[in-house]
Each structure stands twice: as C-alpha cells, then as structure tokens.
N, C-alpha and C. Protein backbone atom coordinates (compact mmCIF):
# COMPACT_ATOMS: atom_id res chain seq x y z
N UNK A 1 -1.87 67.99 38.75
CA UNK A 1 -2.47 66.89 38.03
C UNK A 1 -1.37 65.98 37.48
N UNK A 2 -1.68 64.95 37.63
CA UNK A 2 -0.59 63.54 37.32
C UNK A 2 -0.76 63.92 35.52
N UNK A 3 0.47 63.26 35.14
CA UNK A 3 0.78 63.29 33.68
C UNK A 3 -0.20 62.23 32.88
N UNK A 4 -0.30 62.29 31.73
CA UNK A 4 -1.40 60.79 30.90
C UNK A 4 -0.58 61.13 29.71
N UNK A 5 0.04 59.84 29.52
CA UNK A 5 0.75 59.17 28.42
C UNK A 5 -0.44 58.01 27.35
N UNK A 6 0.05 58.05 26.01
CA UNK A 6 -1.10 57.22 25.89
C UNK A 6 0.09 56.43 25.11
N UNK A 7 0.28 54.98 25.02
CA UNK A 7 0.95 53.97 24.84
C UNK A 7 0.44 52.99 23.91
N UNK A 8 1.02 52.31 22.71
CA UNK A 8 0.76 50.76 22.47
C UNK A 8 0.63 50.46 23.37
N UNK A 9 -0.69 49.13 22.83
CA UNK A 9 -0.57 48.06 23.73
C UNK A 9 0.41 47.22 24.07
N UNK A 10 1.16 46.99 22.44
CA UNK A 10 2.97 45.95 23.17
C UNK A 10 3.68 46.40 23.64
N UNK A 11 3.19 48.06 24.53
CA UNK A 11 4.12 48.40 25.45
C UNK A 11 3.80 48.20 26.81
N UNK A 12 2.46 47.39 27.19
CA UNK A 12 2.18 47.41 28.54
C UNK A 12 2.44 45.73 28.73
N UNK A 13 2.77 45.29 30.06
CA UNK A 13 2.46 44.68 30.53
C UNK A 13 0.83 43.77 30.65
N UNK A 14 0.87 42.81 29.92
CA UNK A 14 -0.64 41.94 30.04
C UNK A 14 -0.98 41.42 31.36
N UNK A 15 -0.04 41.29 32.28
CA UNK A 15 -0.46 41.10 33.83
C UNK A 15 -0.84 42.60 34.23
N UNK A 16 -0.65 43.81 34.02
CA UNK A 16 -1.17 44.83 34.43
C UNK A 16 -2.52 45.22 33.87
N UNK A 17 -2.94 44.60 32.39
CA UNK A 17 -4.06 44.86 32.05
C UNK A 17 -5.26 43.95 32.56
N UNK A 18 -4.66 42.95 33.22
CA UNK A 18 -5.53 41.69 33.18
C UNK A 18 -6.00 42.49 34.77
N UNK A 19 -5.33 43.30 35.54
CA UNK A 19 -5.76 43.46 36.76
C UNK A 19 -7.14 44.93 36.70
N UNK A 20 -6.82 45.52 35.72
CA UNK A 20 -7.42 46.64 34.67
C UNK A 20 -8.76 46.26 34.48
N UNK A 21 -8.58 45.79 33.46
CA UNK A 21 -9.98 44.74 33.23
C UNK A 21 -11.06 43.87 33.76
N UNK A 22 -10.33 43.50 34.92
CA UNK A 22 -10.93 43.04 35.57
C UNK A 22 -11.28 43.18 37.00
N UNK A 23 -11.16 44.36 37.60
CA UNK A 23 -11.89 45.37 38.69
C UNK A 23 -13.56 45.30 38.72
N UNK A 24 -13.75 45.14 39.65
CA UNK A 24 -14.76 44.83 39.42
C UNK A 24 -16.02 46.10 39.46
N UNK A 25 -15.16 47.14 40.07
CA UNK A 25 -15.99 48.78 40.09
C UNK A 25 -16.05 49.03 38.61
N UNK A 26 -14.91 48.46 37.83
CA UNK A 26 -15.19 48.94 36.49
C UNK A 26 -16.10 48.33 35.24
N UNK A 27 -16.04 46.72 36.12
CA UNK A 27 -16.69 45.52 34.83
C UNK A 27 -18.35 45.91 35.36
N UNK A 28 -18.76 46.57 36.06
CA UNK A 28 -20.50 47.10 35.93
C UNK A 28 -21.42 47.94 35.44
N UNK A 29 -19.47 48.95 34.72
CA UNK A 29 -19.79 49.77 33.47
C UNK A 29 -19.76 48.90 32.38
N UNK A 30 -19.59 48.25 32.08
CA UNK A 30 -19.16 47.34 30.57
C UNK A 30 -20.17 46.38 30.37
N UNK A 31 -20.13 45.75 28.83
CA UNK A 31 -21.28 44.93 28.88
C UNK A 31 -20.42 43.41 29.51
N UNK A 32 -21.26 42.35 29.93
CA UNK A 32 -21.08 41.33 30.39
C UNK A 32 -19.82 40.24 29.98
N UNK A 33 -19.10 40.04 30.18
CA UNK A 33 -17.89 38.90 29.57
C UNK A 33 -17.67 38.45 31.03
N UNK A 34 -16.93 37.42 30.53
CA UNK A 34 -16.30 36.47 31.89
C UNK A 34 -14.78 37.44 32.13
N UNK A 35 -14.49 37.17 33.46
CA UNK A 35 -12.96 37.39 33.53
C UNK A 35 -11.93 37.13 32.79
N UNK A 36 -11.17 37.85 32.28
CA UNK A 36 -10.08 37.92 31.65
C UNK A 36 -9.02 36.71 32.60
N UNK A 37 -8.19 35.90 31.65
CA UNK A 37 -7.07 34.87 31.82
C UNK A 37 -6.28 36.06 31.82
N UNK A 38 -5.07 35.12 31.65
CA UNK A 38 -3.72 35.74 31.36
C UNK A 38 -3.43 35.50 29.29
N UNK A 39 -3.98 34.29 29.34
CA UNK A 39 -4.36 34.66 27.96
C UNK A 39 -5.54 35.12 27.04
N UNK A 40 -6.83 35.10 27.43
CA UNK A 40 -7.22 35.87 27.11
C UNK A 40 -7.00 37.27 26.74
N UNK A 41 -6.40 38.07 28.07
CA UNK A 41 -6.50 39.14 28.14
C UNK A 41 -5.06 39.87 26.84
N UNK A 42 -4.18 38.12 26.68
CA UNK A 42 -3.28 38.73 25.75
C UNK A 42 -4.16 38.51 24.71
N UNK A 43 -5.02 37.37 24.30
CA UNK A 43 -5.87 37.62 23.13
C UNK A 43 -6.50 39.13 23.08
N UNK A 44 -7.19 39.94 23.63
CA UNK A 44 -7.62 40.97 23.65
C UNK A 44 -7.15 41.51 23.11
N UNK A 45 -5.68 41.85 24.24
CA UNK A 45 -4.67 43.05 23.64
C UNK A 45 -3.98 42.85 22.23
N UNK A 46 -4.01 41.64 21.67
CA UNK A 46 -3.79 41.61 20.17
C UNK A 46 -4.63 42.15 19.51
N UNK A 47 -6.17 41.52 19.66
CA UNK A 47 -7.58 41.96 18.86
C UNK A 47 -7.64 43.72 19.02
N UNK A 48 -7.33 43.97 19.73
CA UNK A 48 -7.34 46.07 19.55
C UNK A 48 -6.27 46.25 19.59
N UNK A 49 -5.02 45.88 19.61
CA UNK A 49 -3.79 46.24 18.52
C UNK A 49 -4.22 46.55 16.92
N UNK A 50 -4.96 45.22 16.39
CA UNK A 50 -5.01 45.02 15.18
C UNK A 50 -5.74 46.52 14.95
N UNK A 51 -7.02 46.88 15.37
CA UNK A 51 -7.62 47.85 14.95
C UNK A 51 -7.14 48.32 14.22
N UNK A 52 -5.36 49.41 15.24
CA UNK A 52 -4.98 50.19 14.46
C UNK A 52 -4.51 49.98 12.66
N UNK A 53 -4.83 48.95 12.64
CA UNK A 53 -4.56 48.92 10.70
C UNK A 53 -5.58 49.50 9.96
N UNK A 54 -7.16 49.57 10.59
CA UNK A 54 -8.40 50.18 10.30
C UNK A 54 -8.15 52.04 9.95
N UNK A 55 -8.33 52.18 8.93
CA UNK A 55 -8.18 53.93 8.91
C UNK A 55 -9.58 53.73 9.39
N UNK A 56 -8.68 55.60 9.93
CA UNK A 56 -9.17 56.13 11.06
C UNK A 56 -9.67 55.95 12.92
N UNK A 57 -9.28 54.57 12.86
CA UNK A 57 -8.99 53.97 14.62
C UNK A 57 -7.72 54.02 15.16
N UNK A 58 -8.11 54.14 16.38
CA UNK A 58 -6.42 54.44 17.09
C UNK A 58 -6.95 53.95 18.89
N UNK A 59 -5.81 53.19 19.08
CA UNK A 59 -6.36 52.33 20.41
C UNK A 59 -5.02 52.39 21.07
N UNK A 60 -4.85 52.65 22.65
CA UNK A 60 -3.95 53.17 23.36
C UNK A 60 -4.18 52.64 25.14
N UNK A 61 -3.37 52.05 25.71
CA UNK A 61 -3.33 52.16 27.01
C UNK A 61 -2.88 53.43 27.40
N UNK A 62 -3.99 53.69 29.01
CA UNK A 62 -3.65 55.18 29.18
C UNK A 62 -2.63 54.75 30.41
N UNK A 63 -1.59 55.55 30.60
CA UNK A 63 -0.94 55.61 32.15
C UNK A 63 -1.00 56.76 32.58
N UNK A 64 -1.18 56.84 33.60
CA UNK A 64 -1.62 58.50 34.57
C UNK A 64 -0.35 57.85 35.91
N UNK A 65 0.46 59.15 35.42
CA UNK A 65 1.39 58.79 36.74
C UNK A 65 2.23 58.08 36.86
N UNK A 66 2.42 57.25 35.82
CA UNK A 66 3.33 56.58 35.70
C UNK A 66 2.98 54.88 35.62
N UNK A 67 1.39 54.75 35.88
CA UNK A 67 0.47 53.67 36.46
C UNK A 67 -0.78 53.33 35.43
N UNK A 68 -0.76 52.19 35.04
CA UNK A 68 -1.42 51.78 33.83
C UNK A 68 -2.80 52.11 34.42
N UNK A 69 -3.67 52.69 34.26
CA UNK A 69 -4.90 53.24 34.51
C UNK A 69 -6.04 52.50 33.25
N UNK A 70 -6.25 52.47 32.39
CA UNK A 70 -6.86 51.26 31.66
C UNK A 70 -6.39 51.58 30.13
N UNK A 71 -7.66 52.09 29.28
CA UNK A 71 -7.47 52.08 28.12
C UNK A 71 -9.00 53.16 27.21
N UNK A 72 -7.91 53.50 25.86
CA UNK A 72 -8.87 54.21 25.29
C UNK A 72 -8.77 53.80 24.07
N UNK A 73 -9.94 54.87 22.87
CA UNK A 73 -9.91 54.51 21.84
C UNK A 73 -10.80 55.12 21.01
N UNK A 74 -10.45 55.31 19.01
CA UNK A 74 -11.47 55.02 18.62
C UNK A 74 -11.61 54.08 17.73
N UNK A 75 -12.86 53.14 17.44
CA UNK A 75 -12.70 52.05 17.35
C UNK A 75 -14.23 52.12 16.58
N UNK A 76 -14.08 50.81 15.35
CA UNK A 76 -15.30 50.85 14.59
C UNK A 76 -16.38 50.53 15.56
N UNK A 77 -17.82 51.27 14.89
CA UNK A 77 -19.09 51.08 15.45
C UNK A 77 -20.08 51.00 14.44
N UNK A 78 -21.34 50.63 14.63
CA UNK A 78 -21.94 50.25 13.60
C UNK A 78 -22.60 51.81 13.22
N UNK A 79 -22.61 52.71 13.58
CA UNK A 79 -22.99 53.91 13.80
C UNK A 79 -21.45 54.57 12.83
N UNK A 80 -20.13 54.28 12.52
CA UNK A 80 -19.41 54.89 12.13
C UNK A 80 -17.99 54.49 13.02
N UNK A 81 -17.45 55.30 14.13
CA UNK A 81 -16.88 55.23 14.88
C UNK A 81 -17.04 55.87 16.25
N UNK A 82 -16.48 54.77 16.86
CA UNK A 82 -17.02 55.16 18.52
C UNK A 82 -15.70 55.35 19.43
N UNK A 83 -16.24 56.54 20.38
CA UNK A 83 -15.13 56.75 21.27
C UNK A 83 -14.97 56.01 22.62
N UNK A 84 -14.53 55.06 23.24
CA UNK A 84 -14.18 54.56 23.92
C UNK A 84 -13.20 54.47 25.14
N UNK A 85 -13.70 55.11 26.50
CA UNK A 85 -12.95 55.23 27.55
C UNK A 85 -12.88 53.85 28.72
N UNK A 86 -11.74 53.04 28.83
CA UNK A 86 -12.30 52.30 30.04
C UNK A 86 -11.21 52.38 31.26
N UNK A 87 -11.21 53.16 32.14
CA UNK A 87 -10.51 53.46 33.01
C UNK A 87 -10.78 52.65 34.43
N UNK A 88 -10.00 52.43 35.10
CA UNK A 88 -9.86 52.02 36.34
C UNK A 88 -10.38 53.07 37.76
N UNK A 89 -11.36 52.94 38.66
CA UNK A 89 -11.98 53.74 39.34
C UNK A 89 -11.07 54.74 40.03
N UNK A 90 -10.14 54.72 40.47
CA UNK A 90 -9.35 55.23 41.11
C UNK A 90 -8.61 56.64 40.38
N UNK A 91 -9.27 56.47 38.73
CA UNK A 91 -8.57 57.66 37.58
C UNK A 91 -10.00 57.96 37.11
N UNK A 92 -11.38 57.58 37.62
CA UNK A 92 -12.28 58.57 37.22
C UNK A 92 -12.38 59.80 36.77
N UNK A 93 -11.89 60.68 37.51
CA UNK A 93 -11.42 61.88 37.52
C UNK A 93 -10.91 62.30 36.16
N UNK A 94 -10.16 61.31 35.63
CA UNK A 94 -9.00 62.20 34.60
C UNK A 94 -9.88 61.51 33.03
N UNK A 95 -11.27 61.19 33.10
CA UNK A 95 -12.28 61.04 31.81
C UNK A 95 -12.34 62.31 31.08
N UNK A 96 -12.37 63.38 31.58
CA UNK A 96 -12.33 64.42 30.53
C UNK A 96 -11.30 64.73 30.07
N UNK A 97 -10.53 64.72 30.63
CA UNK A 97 -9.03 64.71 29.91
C UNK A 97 -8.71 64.18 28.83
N UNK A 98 -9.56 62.86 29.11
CA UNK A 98 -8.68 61.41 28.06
C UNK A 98 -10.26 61.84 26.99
N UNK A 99 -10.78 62.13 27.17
CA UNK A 99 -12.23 62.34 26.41
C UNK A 99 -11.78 63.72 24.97
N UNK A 100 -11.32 64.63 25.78
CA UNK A 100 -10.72 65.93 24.76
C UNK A 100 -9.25 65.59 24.27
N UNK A 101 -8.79 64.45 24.67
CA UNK A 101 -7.59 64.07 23.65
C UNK A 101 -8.21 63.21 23.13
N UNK A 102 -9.51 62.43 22.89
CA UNK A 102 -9.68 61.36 21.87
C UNK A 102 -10.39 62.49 20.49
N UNK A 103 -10.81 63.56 20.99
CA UNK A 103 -11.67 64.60 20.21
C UNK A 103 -10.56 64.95 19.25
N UNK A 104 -9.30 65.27 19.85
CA UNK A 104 -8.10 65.81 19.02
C UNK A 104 -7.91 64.64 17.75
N UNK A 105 -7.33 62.98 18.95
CA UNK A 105 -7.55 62.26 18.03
C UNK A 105 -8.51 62.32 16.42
N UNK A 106 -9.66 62.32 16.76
CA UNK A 106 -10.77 62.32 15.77
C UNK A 106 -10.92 63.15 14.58
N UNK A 107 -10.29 64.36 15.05
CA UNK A 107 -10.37 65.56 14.31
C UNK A 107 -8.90 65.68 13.15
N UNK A 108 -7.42 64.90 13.97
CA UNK A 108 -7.09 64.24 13.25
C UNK A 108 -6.71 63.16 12.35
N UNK A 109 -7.75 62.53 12.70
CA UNK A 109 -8.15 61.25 11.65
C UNK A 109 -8.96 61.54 10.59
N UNK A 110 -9.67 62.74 10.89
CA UNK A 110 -10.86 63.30 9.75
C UNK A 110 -11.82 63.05 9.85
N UNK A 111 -12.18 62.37 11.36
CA UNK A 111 -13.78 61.77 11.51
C UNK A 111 -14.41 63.20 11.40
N UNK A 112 -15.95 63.25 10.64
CA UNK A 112 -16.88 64.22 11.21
C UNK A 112 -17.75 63.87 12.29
N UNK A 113 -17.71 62.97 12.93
CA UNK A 113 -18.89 62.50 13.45
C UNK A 113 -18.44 61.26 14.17
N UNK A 114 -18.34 60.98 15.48
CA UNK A 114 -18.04 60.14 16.42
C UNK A 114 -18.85 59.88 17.83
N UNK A 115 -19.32 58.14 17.81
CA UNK A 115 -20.27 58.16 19.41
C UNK A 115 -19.91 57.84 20.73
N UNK A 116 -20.35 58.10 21.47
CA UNK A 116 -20.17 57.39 22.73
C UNK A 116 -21.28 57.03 23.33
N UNK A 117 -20.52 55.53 23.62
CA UNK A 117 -22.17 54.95 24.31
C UNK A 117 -21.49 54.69 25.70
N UNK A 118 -22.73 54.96 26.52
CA UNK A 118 -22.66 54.99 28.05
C UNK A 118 -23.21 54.29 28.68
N UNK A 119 -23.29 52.53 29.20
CA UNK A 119 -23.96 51.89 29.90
C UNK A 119 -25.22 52.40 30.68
N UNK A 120 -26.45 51.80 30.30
CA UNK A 120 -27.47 52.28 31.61
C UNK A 120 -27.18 52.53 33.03
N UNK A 121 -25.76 52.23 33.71
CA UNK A 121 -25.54 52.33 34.56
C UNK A 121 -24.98 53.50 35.14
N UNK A 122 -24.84 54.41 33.98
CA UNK A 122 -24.50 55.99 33.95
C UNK A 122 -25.17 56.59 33.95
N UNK A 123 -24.87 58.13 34.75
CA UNK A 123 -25.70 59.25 34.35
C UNK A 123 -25.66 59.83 33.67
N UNK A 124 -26.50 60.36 32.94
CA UNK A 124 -26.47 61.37 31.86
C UNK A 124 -25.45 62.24 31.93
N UNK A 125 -24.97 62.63 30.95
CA UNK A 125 -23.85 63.86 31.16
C UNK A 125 -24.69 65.12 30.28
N UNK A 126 -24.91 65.83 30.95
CA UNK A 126 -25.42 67.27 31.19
C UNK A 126 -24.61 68.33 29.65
N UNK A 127 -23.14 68.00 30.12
CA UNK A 127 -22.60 68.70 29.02
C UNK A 127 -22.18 68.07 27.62
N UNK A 128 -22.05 67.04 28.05
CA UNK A 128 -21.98 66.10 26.77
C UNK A 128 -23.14 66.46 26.22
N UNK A 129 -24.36 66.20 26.43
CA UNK A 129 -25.61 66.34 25.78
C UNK A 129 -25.83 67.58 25.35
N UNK A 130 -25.12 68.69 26.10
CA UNK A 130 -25.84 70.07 25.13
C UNK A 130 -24.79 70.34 23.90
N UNK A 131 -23.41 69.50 24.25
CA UNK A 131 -22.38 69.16 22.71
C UNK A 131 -22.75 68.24 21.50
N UNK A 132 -23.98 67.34 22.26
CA UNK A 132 -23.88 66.55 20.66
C UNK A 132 -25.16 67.13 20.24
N UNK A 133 -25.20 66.43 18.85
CA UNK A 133 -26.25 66.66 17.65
C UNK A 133 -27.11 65.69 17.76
N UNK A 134 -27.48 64.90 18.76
CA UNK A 134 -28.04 63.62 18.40
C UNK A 134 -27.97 62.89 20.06
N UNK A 135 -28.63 62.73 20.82
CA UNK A 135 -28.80 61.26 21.99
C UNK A 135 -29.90 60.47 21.86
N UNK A 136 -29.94 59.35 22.08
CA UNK A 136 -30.63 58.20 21.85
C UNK A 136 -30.41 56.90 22.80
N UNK A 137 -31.57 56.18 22.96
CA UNK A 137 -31.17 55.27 23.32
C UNK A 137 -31.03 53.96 22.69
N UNK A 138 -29.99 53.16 22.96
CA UNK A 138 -29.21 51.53 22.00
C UNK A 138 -29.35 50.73 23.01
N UNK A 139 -29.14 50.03 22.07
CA UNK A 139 -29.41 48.30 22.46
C UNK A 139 -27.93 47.81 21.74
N UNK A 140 -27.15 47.58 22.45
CA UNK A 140 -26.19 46.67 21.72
C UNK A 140 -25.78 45.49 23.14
N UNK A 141 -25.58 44.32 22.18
CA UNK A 141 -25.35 43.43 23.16
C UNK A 141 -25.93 42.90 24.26
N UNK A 142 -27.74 43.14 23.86
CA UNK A 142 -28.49 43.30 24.70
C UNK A 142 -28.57 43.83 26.19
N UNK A 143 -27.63 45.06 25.50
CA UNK A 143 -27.94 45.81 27.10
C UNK A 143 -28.38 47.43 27.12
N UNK A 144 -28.58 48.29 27.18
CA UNK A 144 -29.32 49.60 27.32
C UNK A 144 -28.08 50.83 27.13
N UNK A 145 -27.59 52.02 26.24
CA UNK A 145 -26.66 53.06 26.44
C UNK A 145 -27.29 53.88 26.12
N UNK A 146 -26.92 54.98 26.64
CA UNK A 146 -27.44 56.38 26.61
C UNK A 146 -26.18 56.62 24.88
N UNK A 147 -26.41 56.98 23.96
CA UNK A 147 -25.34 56.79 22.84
C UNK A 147 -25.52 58.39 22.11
N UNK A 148 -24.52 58.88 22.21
CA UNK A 148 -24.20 60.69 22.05
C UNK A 148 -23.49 60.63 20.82
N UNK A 149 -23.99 61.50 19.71
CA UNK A 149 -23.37 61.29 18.47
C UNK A 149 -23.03 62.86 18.99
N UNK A 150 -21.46 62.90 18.17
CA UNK A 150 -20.47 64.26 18.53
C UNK A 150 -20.22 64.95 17.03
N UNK A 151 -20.53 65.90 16.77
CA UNK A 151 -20.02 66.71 15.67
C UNK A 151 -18.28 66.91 16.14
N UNK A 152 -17.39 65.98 14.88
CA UNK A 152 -16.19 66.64 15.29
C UNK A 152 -15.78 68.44 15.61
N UNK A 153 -15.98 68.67 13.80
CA UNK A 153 -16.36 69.92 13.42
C UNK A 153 -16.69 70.80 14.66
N UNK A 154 -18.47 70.68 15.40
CA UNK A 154 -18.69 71.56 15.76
C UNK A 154 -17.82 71.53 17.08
N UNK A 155 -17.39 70.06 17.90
CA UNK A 155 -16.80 70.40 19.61
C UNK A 155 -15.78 71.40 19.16
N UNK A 156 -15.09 71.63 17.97
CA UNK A 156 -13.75 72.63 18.17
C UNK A 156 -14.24 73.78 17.82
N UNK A 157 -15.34 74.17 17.35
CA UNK A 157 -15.95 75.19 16.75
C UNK A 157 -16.32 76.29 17.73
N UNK A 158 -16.36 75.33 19.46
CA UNK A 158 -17.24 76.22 20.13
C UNK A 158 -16.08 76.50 21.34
C-alpha cells in the first residue's frame, strides 16, 4: 500500500488542486459549483486554510504516493463538526484509511460526536451505519445526504 501524508494546503501546488477539484468522476459526488479557476481554486485553498484557526478543525491535502490525491478534513457543520473526504477516483480505495485517521484526528481534538454526509449519489455504507448512533436524511444546499452522526468515544471503544 502507497504511503498518505497529510499536508498544509501552502504546501501544495494550486495547479495540482485545481486539476483535483475539478475531475469530473469526482464533482458528481459534491454539491454543484462551477469549475474551479486558477484563482478561485487559490481562493478556496485560502478559505480552508483559515478553518484551521477554528478549535477543533483541521484541514489537510492528502498525497498517496507521493501524488496529490485531493483533500480532507474536519470542518464546521451546522450539526457540530463534519468529517470530510474528497479524493480523486483513482485513490478511492485508500477512503478508509483517510476516514480512521480523521477519527484519530477527532478524538484528538476532543470532538464527541462528528458527521458525515454522503451525496445521494452514494451507497449506503453497511458498516458505517452499524458504527453510528444516528442516520438520517439532509438537505443541505438543496441536495439529498445520507448524514451518519459518529460517537467519537464509542468508534475507539469497539
């Protein structure tokens, strides 16, 4: 298995994220925006830089391999805080990985309680769901997520 580094954003390249972001296997998981510029996409990468000043958020480009693969996070939600994976299709694969290091994350930030919302365009996850305390379905941004509230506490418990 390839290595996963998790990085500032003012350590990546904004022409590598702008190519990230804007895949188009990946923008049908996400809710709707136009294509990322070259500045935009540096506007972005400022706007979730800043996060990290927010206690308890922490926002990271992932590289697998040596190869900017997209980005993670946790990041305010109106629910508390939400965990956030957006990877490039080609690193599908390595979501649980980056999923049980955002858990570590969480657990040391002191969250009890963290969501993930999953575009209607996903399937249910089977094990995710028998881990959380809570699934439901949201409406944010007028679009449809399957949204999994996670007991920090209990994922390390078991």
């Amino acid at each position: 298995m390839s290595e996963i580094k998790y990085l500032n954003f003012n350590e990546v390249n904004p022409d590598e994220f702008l190519q990230v972001v804007n895949e188009q296997t990946l923008r049908k998981h996400l809710i709707d925006h136009p294509l990322f510029d070259l500045a935009s996409v540096r506007e972005w990468m400022r706007e979730k830089s800043q996060l990290e000043s927010i206690h308890g958020c922490r926002v990271r480009a992932v590289i697998i391999g040596g190869t900017l693969a997209g980005w993670c996070g946790i990041q305010p939600d109106e629910n508390g805080f939400e965990i956030a994976i957006v990877i490039s299709k080609k690193f599908w694969g390595f979501g649980i990985s980056i999923f049980k290091e955002l858990m570590c994350w969480a657990n040391e930030l002191g969250h009890k309680e963290v969501v993930f919302h999953l575009l209607e365009t996903r399937s249910e996850y089977k094990s995710l769901k028998r881990k959380a305390t809570k699934v439901q379905k949201t409406e944010l941004l007028g679009r449809s997520f399957t949204t999994y509230f996670i007991s920090v506490e209990q994922w390390w418990a078991e």
